[in-house]
Protein backbone atom coordinates (compact mmCIF):
# COMPACT_ATOMS: atom_id res chain seq x y z
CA UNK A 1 156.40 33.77 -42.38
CA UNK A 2 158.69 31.13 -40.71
CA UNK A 3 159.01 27.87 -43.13
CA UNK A 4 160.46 26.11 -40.94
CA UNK A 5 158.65 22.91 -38.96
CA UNK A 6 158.58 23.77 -35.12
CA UNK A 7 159.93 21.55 -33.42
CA UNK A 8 158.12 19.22 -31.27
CA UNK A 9 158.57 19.13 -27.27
CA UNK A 10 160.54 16.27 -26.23
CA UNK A 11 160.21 14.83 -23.14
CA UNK A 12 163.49 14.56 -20.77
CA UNK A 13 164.36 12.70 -17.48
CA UNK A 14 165.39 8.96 -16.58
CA UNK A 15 164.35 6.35 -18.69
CA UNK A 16 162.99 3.20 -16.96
CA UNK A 17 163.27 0.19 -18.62
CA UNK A 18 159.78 -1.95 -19.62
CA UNK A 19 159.42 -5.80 -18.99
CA UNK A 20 158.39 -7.39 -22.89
CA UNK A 21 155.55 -8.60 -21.93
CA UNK A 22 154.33 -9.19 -25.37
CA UNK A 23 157.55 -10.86 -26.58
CA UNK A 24 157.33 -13.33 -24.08
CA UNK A 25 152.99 -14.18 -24.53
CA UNK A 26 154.75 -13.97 -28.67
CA UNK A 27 157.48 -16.80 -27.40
CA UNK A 28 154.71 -18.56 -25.62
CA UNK A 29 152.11 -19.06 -28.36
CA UNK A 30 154.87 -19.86 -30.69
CA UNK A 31 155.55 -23.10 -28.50
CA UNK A 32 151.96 -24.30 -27.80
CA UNK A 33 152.94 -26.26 -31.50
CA UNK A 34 155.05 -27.85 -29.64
CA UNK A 35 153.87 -28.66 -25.99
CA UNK A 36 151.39 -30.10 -24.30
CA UNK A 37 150.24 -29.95 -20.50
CA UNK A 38 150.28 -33.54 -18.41
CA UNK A 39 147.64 -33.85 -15.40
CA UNK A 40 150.31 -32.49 -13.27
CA UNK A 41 150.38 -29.62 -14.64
CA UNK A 42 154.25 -29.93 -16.39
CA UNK A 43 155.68 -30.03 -19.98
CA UNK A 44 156.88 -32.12 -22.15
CA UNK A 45 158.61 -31.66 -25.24
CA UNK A 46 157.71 -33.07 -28.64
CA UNK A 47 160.86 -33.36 -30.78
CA UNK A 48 159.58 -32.10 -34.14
CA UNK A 49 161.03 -28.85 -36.14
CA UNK A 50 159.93 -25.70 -34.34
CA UNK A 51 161.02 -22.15 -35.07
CA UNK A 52 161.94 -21.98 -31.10
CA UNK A 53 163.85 -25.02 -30.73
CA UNK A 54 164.15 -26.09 -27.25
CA UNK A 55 166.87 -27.45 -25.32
CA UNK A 56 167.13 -31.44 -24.93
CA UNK A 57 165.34 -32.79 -21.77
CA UNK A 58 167.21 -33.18 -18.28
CA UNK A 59 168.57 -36.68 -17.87
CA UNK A 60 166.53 -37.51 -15.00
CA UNK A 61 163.34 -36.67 -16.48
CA UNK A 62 162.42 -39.89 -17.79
CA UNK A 63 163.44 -41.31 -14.54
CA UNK A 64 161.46 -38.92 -12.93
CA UNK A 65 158.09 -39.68 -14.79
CA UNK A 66 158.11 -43.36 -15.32
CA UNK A 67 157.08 -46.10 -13.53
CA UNK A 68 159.45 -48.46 -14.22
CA UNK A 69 162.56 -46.13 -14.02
CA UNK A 70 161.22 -44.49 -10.42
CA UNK A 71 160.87 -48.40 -9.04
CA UNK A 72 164.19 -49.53 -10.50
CA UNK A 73 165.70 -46.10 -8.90
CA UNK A 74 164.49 -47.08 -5.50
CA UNK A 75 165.20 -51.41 -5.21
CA UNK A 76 168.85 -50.07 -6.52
CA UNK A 77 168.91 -47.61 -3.54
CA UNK A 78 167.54 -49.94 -1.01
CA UNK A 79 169.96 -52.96 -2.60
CA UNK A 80 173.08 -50.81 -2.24
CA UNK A 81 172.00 -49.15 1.57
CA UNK A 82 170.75 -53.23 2.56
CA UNK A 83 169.91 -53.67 5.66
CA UNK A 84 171.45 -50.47 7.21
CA UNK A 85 168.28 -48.33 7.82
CA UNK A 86 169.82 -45.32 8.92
CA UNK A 87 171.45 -45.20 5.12
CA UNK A 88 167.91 -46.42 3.99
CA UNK A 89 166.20 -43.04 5.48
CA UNK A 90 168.70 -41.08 4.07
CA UNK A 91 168.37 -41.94 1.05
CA UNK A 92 164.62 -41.89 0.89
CA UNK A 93 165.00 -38.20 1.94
CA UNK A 94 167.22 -37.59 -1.03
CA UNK A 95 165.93 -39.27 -3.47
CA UNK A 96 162.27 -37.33 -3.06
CA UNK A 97 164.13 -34.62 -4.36
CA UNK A 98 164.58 -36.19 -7.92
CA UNK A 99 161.73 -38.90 -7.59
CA UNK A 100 157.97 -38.24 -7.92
CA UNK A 101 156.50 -39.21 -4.19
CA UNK A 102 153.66 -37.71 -4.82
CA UNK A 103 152.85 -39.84 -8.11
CA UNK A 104 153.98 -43.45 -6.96
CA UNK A 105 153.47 -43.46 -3.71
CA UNK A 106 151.39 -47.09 -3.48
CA UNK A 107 154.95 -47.78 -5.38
CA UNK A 108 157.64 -46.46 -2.92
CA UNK A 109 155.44 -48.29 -0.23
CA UNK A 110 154.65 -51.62 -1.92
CA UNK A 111 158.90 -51.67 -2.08
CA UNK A 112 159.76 -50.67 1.32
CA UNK A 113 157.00 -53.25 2.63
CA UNK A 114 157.30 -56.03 0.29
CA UNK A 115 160.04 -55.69 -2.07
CA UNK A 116 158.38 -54.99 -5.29
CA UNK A 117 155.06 -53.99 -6.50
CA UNK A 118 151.90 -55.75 -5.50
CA UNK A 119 149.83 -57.10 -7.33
CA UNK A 120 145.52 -57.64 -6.31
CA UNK A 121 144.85 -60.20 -3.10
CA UNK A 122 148.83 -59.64 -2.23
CA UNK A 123 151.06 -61.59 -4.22
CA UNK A 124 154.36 -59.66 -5.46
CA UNK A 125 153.66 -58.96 -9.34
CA UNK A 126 155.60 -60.85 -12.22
CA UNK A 127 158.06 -57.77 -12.55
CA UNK A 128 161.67 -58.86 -11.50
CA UNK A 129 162.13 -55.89 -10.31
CA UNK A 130 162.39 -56.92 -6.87
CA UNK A 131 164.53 -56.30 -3.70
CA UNK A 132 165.41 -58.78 -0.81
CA UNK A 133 165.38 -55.58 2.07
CA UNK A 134 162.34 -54.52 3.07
CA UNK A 135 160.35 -54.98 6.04
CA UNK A 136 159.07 -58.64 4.92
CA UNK A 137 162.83 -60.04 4.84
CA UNK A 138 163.60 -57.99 8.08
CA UNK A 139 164.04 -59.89 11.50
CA UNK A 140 161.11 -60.51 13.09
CA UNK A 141 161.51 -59.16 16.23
CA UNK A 142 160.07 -55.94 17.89
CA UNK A 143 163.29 -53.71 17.84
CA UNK A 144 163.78 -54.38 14.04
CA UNK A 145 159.76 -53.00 13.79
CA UNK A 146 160.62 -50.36 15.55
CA UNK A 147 163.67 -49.01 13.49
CA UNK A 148 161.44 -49.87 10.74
CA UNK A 149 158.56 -47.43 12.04
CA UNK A 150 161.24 -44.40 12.31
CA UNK A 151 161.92 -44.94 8.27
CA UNK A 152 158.75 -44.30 7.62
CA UNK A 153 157.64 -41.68 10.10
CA UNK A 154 161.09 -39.81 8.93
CA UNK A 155 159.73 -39.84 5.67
CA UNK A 156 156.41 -38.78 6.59
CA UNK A 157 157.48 -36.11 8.15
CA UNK A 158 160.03 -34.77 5.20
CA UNK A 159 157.49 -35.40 2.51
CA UNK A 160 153.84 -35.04 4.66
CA UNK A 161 151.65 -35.00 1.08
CA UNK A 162 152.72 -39.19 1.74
CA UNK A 163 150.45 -38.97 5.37
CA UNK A 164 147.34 -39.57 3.27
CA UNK A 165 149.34 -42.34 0.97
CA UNK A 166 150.66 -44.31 3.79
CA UNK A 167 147.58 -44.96 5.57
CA UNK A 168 145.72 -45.53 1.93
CA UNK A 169 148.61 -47.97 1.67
CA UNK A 170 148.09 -49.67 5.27
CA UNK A 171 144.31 -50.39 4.52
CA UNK A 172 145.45 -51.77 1.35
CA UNK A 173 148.07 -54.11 3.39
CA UNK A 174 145.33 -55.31 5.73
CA UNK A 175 142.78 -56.40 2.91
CA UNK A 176 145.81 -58.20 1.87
CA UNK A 177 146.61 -60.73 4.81
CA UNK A 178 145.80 -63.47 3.48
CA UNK A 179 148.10 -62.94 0.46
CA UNK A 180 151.03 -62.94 3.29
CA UNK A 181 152.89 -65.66 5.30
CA UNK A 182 152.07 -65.73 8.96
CA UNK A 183 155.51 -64.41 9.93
CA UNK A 184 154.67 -61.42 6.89
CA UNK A 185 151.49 -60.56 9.07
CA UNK A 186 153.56 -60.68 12.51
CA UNK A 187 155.83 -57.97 11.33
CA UNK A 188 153.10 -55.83 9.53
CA UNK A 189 151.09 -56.53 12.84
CA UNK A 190 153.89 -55.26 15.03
CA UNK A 191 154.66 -52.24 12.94
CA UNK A 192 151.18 -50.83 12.86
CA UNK A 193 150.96 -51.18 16.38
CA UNK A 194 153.90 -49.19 16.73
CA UNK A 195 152.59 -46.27 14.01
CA UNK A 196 149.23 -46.06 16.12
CA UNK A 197 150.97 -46.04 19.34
CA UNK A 198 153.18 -42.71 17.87
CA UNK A 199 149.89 -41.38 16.14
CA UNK A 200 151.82 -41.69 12.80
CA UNK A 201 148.61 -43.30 11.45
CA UNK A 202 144.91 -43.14 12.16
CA UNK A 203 143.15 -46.02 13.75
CA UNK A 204 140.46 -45.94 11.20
CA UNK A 205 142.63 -47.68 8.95
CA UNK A 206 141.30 -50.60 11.73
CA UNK A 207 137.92 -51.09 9.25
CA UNK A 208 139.91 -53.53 6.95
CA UNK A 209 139.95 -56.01 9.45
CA UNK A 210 136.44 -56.12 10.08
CA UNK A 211 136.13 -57.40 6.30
CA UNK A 212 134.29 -61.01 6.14
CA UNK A 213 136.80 -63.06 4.50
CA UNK A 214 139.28 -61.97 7.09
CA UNK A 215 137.55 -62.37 10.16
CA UNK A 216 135.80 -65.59 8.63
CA UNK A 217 138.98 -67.48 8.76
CA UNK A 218 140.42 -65.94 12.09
CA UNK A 219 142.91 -63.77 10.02
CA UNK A 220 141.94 -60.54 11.75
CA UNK A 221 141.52 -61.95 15.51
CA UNK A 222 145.04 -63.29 15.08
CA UNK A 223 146.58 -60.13 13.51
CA UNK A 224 145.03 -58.15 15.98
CA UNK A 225 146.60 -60.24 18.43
CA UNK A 226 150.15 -59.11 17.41
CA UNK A 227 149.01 -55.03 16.78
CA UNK A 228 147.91 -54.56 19.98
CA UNK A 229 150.53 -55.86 21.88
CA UNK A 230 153.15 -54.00 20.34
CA UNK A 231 150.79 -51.17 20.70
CA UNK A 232 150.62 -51.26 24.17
CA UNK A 233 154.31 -52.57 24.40
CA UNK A 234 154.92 -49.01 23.25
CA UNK A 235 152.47 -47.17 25.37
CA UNK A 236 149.52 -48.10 27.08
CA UNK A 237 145.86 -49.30 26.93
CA UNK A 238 144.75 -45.82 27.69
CA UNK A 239 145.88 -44.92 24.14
CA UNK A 240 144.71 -47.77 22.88
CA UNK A 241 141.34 -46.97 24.66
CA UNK A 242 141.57 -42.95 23.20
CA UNK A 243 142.53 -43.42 19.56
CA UNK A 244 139.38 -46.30 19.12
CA UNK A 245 136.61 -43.91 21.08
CA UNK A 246 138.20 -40.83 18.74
CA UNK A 247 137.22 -42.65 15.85
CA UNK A 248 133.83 -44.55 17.15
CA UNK A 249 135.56 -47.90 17.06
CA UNK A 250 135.60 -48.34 20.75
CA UNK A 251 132.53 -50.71 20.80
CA UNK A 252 133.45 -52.58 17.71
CA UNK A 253 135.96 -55.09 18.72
CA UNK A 254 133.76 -57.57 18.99
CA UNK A 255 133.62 -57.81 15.24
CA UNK A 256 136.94 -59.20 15.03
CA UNK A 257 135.15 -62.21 15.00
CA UNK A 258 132.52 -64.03 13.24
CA UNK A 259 128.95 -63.74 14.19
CA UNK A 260 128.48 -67.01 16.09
CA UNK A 261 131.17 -66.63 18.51
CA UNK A 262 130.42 -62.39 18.81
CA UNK A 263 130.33 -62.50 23.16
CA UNK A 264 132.24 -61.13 25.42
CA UNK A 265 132.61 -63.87 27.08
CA UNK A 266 134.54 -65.20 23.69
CA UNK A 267 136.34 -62.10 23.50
CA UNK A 268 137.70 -61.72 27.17
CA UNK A 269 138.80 -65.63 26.92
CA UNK A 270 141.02 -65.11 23.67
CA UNK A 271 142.67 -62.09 24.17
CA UNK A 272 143.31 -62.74 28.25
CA UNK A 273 144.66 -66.26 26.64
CA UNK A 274 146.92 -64.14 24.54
CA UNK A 275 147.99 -61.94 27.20
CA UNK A 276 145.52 -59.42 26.68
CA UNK A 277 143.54 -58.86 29.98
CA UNK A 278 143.67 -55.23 29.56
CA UNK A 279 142.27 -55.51 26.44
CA UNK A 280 139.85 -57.64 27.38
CA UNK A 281 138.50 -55.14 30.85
CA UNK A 282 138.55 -52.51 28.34
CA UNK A 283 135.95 -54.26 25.49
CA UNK A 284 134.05 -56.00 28.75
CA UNK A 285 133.85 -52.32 29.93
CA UNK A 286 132.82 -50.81 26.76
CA UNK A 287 130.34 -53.50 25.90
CA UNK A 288 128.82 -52.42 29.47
CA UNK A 289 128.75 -48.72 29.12
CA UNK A 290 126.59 -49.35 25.65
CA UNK A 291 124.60 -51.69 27.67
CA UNK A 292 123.85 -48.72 30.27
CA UNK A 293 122.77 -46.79 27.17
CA UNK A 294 120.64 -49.09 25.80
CA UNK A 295 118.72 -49.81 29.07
CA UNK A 296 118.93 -45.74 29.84
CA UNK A 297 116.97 -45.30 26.31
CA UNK A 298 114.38 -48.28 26.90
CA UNK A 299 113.60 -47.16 30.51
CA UNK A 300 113.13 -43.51 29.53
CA UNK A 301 110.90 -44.70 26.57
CA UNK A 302 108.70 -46.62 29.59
CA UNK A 303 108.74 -43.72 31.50
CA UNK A 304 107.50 -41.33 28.40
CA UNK A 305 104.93 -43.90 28.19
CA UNK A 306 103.48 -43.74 31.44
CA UNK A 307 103.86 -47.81 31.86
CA UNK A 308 102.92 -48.72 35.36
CA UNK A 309 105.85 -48.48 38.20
CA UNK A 310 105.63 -52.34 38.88
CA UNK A 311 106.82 -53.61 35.33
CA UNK A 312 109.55 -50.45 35.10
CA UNK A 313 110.73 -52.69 38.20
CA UNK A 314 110.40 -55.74 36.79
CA UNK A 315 112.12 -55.41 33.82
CA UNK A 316 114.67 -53.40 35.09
CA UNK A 317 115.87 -56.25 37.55
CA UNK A 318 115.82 -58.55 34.94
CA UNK A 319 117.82 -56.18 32.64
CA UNK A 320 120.24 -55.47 35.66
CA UNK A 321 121.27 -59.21 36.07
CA UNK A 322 121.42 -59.88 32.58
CA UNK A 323 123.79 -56.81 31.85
CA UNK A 324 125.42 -58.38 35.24
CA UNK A 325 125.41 -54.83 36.55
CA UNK A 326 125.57 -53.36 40.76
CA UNK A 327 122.58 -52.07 42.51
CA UNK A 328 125.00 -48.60 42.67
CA UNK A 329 125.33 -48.81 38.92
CA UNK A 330 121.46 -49.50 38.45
CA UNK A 331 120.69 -46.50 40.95
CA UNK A 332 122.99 -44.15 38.99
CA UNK A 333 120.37 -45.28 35.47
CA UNK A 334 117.14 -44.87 36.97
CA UNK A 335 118.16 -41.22 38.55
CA UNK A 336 119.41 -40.07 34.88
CA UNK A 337 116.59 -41.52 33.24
CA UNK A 338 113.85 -40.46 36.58
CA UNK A 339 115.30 -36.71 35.36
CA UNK A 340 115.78 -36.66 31.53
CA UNK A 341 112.02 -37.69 30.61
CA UNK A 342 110.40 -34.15 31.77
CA UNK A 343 111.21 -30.71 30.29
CA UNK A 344 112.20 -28.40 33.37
CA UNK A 345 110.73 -25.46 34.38
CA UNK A 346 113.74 -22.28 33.75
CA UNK A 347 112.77 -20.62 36.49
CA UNK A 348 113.99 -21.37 39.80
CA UNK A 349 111.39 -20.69 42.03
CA UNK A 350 109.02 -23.50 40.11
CA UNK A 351 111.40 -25.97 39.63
CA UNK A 352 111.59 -27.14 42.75
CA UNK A 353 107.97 -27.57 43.30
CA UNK A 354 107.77 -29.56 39.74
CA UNK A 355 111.02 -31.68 41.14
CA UNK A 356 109.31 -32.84 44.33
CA UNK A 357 105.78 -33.52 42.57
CA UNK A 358 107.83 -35.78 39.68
CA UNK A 359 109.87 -37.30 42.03
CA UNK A 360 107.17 -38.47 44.53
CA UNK A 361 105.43 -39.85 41.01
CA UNK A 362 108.93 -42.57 41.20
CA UNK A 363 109.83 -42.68 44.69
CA UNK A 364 108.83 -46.67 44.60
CA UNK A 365 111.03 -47.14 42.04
CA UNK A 366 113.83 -45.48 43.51
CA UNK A 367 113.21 -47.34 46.60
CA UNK A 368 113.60 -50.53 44.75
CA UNK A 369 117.51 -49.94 44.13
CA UNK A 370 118.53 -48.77 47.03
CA UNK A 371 118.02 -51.52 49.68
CA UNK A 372 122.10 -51.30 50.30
CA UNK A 373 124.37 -47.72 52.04
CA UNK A 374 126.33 -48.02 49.21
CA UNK A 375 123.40 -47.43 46.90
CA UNK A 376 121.78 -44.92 48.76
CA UNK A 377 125.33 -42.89 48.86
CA UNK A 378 125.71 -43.51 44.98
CA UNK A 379 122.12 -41.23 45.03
CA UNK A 380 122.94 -38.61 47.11
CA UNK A 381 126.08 -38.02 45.01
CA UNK A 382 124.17 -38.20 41.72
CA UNK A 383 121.54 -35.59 43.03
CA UNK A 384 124.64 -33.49 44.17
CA UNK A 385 125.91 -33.64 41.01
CA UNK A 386 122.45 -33.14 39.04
CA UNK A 387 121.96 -29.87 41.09
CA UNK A 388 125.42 -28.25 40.45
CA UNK A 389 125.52 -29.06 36.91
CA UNK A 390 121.55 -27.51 36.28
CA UNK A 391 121.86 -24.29 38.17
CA UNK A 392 117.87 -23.87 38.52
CA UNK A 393 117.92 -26.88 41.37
CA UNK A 394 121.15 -25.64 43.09
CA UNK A 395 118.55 -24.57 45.56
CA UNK A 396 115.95 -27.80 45.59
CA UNK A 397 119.16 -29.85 47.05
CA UNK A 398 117.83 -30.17 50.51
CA UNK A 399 113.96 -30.51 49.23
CA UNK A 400 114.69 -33.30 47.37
CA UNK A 401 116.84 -34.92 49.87
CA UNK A 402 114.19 -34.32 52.86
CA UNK A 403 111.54 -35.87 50.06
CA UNK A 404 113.63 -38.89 49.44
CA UNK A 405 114.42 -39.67 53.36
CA UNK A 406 110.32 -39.22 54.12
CA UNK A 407 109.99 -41.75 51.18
CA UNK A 408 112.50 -44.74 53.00
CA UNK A 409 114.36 -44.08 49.75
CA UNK A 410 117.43 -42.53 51.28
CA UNK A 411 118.35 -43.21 55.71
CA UNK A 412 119.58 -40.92 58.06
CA UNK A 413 122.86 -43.09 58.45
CA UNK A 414 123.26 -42.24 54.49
CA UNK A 415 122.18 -39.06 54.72
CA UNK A 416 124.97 -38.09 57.71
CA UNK A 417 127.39 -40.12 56.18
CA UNK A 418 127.51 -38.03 53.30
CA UNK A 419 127.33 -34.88 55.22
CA UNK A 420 130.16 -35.46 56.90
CA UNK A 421 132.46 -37.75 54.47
CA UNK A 422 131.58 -38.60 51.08
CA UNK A 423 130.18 -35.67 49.35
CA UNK A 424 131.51 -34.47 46.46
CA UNK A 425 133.49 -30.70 46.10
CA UNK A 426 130.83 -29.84 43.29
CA UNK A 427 128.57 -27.10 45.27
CA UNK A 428 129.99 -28.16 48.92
CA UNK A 429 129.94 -25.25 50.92
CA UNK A 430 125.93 -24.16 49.26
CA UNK A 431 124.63 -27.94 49.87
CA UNK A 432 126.59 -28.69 53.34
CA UNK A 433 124.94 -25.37 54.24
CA UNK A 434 121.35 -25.81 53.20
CA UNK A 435 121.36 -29.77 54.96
CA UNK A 436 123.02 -27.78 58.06
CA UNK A 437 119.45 -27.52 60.24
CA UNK A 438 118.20 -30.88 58.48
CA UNK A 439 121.71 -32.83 59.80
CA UNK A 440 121.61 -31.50 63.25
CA UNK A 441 117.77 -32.34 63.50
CA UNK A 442 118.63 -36.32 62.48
CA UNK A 443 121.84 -36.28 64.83
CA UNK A 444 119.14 -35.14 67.72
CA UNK A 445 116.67 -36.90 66.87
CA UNK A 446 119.06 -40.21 66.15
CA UNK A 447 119.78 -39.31 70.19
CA UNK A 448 116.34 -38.98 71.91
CA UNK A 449 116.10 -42.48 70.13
CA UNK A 450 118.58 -43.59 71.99
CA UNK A 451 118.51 -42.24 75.50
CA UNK A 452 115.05 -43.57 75.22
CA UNK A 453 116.57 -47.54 74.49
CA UNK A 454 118.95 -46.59 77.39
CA UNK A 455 116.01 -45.97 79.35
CA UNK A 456 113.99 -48.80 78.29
CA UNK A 457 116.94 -51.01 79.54
């Protein structure tokens, strides 16, 4: 019998080499003595005897992480670049690298806009730590704004977790005019134009304005003034027109100013004064497309009601010359609202019958608003439109038009004028084709009418 231990099978091969996972979780437990997590989610060290002593903080932390070191950091930087802005942007780029954006951003901007930090209703605080260039100590003068609006959209763009910052900081800036000089609020005026003009800022941020104390004293009118000229100086009042409609403040301009002198007759006077007459078409024109609306809804409403033809007539006149509005314009209402207050049939073979039989029901009021060519024209192009755009009356064109003509609503000379001029590419060749036999019969009958004068003379 064989005393002797077998030995055991030993495995052979390459050996691979294991991370420690559990000395490092070991290291790690061993330090939370020692540490503790900030809200942004980074260390700090605790001196205090620890079996893992750790190494001595960077140099720049502290600078990094307080207040008063990161706005001392950035008045030196702006006092030793001064007034050279292409120095200032570079070092704003750098210095994000070592500074905490992200942390003090109301800071950084209170600086570059002010000089120092602000304090509530816009008064720099007591802290001397102030600089004398920043964009309140700049020139005041349009090209100065302008290099001033590349700093800042340069360090947008480089640091873009700022976008949201920066316009928080703008809003701020507006609540604050009254805490500024007038020649403070020219150059904040003429910059913001210029950041909404280059979409480096929403025109939302627009709302502080409207606030009471502001537009109590003429603070906002006055501001707004300065914005939108250097807005438009830089582009046009198209986007001027597009960034207020994108954010539903296209009808609010009005509010610029207190309640009692809320007109547009107010509002076209001091801004064409100021060398705003665009502005002032556009907010005259906006005021009268929510007027359209308005009288649209009502005249629908009436209609749903089933309130006698006479006093839909009535009011609408009086509605029409108080809105100061064109028998074309009025024409172009009543047809929208004549078709929006009955639910259409889908299929196409009924509609037309239900179009004819609702549209006799308002012929008188039709015929009320279109005692001029122009008018009538402005109806035939509407129902040209209306047809192509609901598919189940692309056949009911000529229907309706015969209806309307037998009505007095619409004339031959309208009726041939648009045939052969003014009609509109939408559906051309179906509708030119359907009013073929109707045309030809008013062109022979328009000349029996006449050989029979001819005769008569």
């Amino acid at each position: 019998m064989n005393n002797q231990k077998q030995q055991k099978p030993t495995l052979t091969g390459q050996r691979f080499k294991t991370r420690k996972r559990g000395l490092y979780l070991s290291l790690l437990l061993a330090c939370l003595n020692c540490t503790h997590l900030d809200p942004g989610g980074l260390f700090f060290r605790i001196q205090h005897v620890c079996l893992f002593p750790h190494p001595p903080p960077p140099t720049d932390e502290k600078e990094r992480f307080d207040p008063t070191q990161f706005q001392e950091s950035i008045v030196q930087g702006l006092n030793q670049t001064g007034s050279d802005l292409e120095a200032v942007a570079k070092f704003l780029d750098a210095s994000g690298a070592k500074l905490d954006y992200r942390r003090y951003a109301e800071t950084l901007f209170d600086i570059l806009v002010a000089g120092g930090m602000l304090a509530p209703g816009g008064t720099l605080s007591d802290d001397m730590t102030r600089t004398e260039f920043c964009l309140f100590t700049a020139q005041e003068d349009l090209e100065t704004m302008q290099a001033y609006a590349q700093v800042f959209n340069k360090l947008i763009r480089r640091y873009k977790y700022l976008e949201k910052g920066f316009e928080e900081e703008i809003k701020k800036l507006l609540l604050f005019l009254k805490g500024f000089t007038e020649s403070e609020r020219n150059k904040l005026a003429m910059l913001t134009g210029i950041l909404l003009a280059n979409g480096n800022i929403s025109a939302s941020i627009l709302n502080s304005l409207f606030n009471e104390n502001l537009v109590k004293e003429g603070v906002s009118a006055a501001f707004a003034v300065k914005l939108f000229k250097s807005w438009i100086n830089e582009k046009d009042i198209n986007s001027v027109a597009g960034s207020l409609r994108k954010v539903g403040m296209d009808n609010r301009l009005m509010e610029l100013f207190p309640a009692n002198k809320r007109s547009c007759e107010h509002f076209s006077k001091y801004f064409t004064d100021a060398g705003l007459k665009e502005l002032s078409d556009f907010a005259r024109n906006q005021q009268s497309i929510g007027a359209r609306k308005e009288l649209q809804k009502e005249l629908q409403e009436q209609m749903a009601r089933g309130d006698p033809q006479k006093e839909i007539i009535t009011f609408t006149k009086e509605e029409m010359k108080k809105a100061n509005l064109s028998e074309q314009a009025m024409i172009s209402i009543i047809w929208t609202s004549v078709m929006s207050c009955v639910e259409w049939n889908k299929k196409e073979e009924l509609v037309t019958e239900q179009a004819i039989k609702h549209l006799k029901q308002y012929s008188l009021l039709l015929k009320a608003f279109t005692s001029q060519g122009l008018s009538e024209l402005s109806l035939l192009l509407k129902i040209q439109e209306y047809c192509y755009d609901n598919i189940h009356f692309m056949k009911a064109f000529q229907k309706i038009v015969v209806l309307l003509y037998k009505a007095d609503v619409l004339s031959e000379e309208a009726i041939l004028k648009w045939y052969t001029e003014t009609h509109l590419a939408k559906g051309k060749s179906v509708f030119l084709e359907q009013m073929k036999k109707f045309v030809e019969w008013l062109k022979n009958a328009e000349e029996e009418s006449e050989s029979e004068e001819e005769e008569t003379d």
